[in-house]
C-alpha atoms as a PDB file:
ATOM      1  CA  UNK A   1      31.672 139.829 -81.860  1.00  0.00           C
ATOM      2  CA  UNK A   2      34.407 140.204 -79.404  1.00  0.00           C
ATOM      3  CA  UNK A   3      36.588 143.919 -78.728  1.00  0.00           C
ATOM      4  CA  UNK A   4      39.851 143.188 -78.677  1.00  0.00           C
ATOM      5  CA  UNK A   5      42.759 144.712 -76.514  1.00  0.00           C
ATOM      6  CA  UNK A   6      46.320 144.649 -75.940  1.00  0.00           C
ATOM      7  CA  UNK A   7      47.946 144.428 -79.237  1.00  0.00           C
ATOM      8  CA  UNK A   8      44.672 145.086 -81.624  1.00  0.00           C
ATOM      9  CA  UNK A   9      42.462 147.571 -79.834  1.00  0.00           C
ATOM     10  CA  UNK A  10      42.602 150.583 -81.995  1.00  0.00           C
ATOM     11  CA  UNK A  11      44.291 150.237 -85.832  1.00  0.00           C
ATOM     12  CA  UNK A  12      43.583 153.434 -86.717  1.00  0.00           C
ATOM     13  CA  UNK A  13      42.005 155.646 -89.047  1.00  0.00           C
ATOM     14  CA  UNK A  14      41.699 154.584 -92.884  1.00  0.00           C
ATOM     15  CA  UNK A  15      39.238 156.632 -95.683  1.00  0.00           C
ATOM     16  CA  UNK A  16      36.982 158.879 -94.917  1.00  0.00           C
ATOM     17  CA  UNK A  17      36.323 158.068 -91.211  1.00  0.00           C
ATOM     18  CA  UNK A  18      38.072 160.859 -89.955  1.00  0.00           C
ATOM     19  CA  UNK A  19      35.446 160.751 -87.506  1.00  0.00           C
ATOM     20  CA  UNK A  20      36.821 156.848 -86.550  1.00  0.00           C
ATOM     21  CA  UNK A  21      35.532 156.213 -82.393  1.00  0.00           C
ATOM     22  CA  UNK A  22      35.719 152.279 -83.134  1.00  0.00           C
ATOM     23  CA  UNK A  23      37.779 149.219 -84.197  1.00  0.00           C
ATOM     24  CA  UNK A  24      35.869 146.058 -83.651  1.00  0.00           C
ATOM     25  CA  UNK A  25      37.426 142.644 -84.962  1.00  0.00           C
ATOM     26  CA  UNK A  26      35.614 139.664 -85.758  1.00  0.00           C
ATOM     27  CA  UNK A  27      36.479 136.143 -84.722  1.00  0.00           C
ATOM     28  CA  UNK A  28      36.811 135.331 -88.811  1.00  0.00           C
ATOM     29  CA  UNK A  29      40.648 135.237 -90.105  1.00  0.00           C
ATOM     30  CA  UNK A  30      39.511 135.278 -93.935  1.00  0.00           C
ATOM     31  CA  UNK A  31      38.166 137.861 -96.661  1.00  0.00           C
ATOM     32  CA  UNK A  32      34.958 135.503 -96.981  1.00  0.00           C
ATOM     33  CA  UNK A  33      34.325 135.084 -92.923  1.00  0.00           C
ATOM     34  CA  UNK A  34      33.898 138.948 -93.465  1.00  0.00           C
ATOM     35  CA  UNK A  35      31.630 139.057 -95.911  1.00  0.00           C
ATOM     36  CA  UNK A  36      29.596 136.681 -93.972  1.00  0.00           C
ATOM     37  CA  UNK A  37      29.361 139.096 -91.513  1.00  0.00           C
ATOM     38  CA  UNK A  38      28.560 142.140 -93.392  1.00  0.00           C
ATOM     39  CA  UNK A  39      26.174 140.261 -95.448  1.00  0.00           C
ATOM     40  CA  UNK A  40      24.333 139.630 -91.931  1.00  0.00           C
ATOM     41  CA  UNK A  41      24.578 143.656 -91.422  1.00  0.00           C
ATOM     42  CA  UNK A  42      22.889 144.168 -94.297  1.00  0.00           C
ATOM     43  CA  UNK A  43      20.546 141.768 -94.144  1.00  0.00           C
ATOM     44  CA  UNK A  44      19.671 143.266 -90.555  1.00  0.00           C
ATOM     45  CA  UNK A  45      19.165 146.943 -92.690  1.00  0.00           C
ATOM     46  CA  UNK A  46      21.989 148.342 -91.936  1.00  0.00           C
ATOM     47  CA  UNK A  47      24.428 150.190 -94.346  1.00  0.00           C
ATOM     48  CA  UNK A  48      27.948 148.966 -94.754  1.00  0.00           C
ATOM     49  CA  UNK A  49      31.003 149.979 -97.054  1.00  0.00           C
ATOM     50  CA  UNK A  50      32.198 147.461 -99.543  1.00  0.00           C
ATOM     51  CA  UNK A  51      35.011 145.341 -98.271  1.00  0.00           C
ATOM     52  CA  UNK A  52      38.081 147.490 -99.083  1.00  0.00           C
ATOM     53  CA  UNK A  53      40.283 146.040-101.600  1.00  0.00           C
ATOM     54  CA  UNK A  54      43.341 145.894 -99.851  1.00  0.00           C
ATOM     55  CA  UNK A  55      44.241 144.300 -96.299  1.00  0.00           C
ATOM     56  CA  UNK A  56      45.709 147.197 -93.546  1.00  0.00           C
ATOM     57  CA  UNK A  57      48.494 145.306 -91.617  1.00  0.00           C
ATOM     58  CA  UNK A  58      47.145 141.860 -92.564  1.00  0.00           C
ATOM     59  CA  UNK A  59      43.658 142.452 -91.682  1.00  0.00           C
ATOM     60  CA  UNK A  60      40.565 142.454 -94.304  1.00  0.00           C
ATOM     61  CA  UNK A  61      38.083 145.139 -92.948  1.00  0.00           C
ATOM     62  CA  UNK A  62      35.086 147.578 -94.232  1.00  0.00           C
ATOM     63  CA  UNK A  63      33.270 150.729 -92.546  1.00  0.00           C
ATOM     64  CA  UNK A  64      29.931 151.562 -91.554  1.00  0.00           C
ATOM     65  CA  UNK A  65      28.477 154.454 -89.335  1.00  0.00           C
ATOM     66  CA  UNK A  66      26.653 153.828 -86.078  1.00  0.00           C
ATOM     67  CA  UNK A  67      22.934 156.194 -85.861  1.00  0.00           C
ATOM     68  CA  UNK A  68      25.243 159.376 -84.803  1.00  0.00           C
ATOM     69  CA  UNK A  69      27.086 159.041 -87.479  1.00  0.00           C
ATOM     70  CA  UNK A  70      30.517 157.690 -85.757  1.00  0.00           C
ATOM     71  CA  UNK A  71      32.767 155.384 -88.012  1.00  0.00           C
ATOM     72  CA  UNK A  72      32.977 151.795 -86.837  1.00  0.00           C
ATOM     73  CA  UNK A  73      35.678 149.885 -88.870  1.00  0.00           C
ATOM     74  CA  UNK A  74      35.692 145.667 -88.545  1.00  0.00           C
ATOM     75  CA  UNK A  75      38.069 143.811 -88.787  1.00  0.00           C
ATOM     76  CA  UNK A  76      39.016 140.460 -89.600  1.00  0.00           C
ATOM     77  CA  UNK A  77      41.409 138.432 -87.170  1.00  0.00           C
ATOM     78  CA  UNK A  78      45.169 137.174 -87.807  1.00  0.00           C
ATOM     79  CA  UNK A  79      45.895 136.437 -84.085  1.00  0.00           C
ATOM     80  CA  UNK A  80      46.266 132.492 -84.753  1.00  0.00           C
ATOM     81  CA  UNK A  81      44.608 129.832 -83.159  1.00  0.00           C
ATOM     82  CA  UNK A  82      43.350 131.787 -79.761  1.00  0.00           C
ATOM     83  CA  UNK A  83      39.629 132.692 -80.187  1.00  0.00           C
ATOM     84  CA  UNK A  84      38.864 136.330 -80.194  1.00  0.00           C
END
């Protein structure tokens, strides 16, 4: 997984994660390359939102919470043909 500046390094707050520290975007473009990686979250224990229903500015994305309790939303990629 790659963080991502210039034009996508913070999206902003969606939901409940008004305590948001954390945009991360994955090198993925569609809905299914992010449930690929969530499903590998979860496999590794950890507990994940659903994938929200709706895309925020063109980007599929779900929630989580790191061990202090910080939101973490990621993100899937529209940023073309450049990797991430």
């Amino acid at each position: 997984m790659s963080l991502v500046t210039a034009t996508h390094s913070h999206l902003g707050q969606r939901g409940a994660f008004f305590n948001e520290q954390l945009d991360l975007m994955i090198d993925g473009k569609s809905r299914s390359d992010l449930e690929v990686y969530r499903t590998t979250l979860l496999e590794k224990g950890m507990s994940v939102d659903a994938i929200a229903q709706d895309q925020f500015f063109g980007h599929y994305y779900f929630q989580l919470a790191d061990p202090d309790g910080n939101g973490i939303t990621v993100y899937t990629s529209h940023r073309g043909d450049l990797s991430v």
